[in-house]
N, C-alpha and C. Protein backbone atom coordinates (compact mmCIF):
# COMPACT_ATOMS: atom_id res chain seq x y z
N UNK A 1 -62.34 55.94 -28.71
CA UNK A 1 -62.12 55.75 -30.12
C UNK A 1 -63.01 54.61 -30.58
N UNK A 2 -63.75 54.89 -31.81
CA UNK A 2 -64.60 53.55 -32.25
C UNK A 2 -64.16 53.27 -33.58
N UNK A 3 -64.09 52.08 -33.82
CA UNK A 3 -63.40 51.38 -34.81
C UNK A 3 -64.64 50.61 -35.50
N UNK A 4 -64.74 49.98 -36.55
CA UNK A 4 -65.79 49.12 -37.24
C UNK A 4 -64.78 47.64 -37.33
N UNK A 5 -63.83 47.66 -36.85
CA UNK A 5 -63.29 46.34 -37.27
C UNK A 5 -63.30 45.50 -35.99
N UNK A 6 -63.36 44.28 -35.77
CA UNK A 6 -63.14 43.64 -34.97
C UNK A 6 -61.71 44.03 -33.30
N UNK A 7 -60.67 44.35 -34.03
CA UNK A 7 -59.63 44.70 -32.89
C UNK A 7 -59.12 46.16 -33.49
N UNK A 8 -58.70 46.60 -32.52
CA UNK A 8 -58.15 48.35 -32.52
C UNK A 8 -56.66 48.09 -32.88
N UNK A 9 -56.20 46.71 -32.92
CA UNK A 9 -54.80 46.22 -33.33
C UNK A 9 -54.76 45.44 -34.85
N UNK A 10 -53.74 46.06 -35.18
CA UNK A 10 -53.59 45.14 -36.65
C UNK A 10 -53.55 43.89 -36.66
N UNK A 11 -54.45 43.51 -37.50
CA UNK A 11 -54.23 41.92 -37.82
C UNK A 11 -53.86 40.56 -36.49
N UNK A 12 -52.62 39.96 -36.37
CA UNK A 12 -52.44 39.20 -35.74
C UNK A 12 -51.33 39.70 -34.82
N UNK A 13 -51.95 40.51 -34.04
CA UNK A 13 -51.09 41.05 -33.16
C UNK A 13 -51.00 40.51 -31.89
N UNK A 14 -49.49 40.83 -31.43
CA UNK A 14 -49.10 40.45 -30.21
C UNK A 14 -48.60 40.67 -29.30
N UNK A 15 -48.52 42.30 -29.98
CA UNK A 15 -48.04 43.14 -28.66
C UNK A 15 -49.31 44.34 -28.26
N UNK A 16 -50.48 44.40 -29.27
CA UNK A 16 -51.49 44.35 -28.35
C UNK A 16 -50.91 46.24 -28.33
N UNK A 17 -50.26 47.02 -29.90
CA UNK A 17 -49.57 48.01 -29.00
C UNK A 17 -50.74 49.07 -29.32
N UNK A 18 -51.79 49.28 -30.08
CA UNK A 18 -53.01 50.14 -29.55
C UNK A 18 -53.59 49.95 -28.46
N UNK A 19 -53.91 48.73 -28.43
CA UNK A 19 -54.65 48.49 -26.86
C UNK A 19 -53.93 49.54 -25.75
N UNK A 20 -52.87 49.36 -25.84
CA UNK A 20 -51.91 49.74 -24.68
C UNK A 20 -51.65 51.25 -24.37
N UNK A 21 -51.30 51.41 -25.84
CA UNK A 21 -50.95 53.42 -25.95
C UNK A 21 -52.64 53.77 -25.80
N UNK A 22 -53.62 53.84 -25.84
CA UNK A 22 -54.89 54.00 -25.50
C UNK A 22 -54.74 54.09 -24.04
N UNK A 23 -55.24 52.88 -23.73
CA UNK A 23 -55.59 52.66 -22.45
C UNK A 23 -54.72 53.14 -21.39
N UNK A 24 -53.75 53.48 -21.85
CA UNK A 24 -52.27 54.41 -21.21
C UNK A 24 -53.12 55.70 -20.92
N UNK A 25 -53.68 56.16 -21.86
CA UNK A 25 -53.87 57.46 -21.76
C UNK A 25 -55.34 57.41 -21.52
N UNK A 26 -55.93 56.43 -20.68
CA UNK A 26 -57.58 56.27 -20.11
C UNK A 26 -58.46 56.61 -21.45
N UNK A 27 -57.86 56.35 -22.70
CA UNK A 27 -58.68 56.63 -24.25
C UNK A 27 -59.61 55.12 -24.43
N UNK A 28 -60.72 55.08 -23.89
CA UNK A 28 -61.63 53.52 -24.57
C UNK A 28 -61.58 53.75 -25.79
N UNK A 29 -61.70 52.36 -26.57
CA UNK A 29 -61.57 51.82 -27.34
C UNK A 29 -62.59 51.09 -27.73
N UNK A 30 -63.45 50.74 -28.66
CA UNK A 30 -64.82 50.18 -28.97
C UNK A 30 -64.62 49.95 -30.16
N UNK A 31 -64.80 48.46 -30.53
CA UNK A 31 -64.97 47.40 -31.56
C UNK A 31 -65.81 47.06 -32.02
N UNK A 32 -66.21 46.77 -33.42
CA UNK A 32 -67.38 45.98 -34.35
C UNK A 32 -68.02 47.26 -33.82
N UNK A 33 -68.14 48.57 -34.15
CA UNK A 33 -69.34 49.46 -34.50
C UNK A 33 -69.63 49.24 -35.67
N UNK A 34 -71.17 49.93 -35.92
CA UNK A 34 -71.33 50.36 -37.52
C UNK A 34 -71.96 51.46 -37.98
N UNK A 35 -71.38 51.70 -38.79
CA UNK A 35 -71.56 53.12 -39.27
C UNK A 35 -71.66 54.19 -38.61
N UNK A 36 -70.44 54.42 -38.23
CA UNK A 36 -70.08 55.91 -37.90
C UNK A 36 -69.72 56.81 -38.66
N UNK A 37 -69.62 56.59 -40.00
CA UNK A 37 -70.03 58.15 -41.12
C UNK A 37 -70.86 59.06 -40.59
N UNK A 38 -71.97 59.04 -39.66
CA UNK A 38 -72.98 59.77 -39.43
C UNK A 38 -72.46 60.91 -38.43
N UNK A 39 -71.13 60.19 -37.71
CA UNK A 39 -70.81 60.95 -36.54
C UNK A 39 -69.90 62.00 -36.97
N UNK A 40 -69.74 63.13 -36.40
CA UNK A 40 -68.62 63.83 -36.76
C UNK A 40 -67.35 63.48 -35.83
N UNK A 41 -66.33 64.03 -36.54
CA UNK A 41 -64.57 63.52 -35.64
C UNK A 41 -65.25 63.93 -34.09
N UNK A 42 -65.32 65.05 -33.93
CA UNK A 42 -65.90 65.52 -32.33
C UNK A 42 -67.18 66.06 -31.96
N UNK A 43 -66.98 66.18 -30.87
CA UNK A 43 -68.51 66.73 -30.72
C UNK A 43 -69.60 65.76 -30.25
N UNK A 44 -69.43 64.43 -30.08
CA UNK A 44 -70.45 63.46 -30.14
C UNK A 44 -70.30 63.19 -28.75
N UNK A 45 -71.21 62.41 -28.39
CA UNK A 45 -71.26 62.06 -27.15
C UNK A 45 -71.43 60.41 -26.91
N UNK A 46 -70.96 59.48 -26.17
CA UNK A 46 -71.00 58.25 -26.49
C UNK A 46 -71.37 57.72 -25.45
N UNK A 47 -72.46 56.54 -24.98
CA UNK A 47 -72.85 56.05 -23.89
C UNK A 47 -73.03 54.78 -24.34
N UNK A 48 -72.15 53.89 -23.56
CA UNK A 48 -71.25 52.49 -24.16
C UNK A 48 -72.06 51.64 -22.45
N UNK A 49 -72.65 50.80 -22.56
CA UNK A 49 -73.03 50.25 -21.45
C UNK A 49 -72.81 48.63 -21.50
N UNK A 50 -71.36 48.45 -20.95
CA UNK A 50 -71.39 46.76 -20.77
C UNK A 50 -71.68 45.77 -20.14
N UNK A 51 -71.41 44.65 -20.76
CA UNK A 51 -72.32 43.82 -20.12
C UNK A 51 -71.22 43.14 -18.83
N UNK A 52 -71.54 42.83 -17.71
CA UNK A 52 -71.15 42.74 -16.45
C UNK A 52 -70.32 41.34 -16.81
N UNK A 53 -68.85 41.14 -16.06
CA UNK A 53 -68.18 39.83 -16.74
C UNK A 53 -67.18 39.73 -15.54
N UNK A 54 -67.61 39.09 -14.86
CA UNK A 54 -66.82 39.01 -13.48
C UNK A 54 -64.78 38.39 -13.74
N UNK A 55 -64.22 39.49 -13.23
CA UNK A 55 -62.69 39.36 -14.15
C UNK A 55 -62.68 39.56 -15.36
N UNK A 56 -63.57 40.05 -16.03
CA UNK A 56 -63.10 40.84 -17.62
C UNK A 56 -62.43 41.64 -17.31
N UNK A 57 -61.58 41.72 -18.51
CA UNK A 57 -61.48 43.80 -18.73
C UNK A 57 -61.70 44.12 -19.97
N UNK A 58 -63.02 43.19 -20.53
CA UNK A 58 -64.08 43.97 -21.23
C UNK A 58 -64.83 42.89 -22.35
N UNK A 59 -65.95 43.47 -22.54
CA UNK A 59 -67.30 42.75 -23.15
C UNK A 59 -67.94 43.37 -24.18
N UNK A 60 -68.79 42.54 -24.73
CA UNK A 60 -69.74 42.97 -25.40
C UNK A 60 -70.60 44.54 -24.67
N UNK A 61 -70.81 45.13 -25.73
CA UNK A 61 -71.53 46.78 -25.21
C UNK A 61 -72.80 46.50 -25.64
N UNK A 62 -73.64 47.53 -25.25
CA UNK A 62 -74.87 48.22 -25.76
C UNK A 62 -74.40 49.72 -26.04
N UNK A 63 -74.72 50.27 -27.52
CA UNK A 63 -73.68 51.61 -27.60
C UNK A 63 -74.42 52.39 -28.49
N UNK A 64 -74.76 53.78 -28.28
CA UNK A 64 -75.17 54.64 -28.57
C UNK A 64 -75.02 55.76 -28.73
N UNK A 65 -74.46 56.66 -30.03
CA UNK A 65 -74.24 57.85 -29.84
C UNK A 65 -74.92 58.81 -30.31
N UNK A 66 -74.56 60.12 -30.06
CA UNK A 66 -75.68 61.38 -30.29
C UNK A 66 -74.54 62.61 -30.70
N UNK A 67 -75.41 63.47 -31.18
CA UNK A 67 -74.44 65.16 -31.53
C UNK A 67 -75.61 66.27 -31.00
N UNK A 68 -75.25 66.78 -29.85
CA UNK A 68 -76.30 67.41 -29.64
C UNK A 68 -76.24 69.17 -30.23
N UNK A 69 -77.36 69.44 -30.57
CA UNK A 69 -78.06 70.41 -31.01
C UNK A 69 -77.19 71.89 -30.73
């Protein structure tokens, strides 16, 4: 799922409960995109490459998507 806002959780959250029902269901989650008007709901293909963070569970991306032909 890609979002344009900073967190996939409302505001000042603290139970963190998108993070959770997502990642429950192995659904990533990707923050601060822009402009995904271009994409359609499905069909796209997404290749999200992060940056290495020894004990993260998660970073800044390099992210790119496509709709193929």
């Amino acid at each position: 799922m890609g979002i344009d806002t900073p967190s996939i959780d409302r505001g000042r959250s603290t139970d963190f409960r998108a993070h959770v029902m997502l990642y429950a269901e192995d659904i990533a989650g990707f923050e601060n995109l822009a402009d995904l008007s271009g994409l359609p709901a499905t069909g796209s293909y997404v290749i999200a490459l992060p940056m290495k963070i020894a004990g993260g569970s998660g970073g800044p991306l390099r992210i790119a998507a496509f709709t193929p032909h």
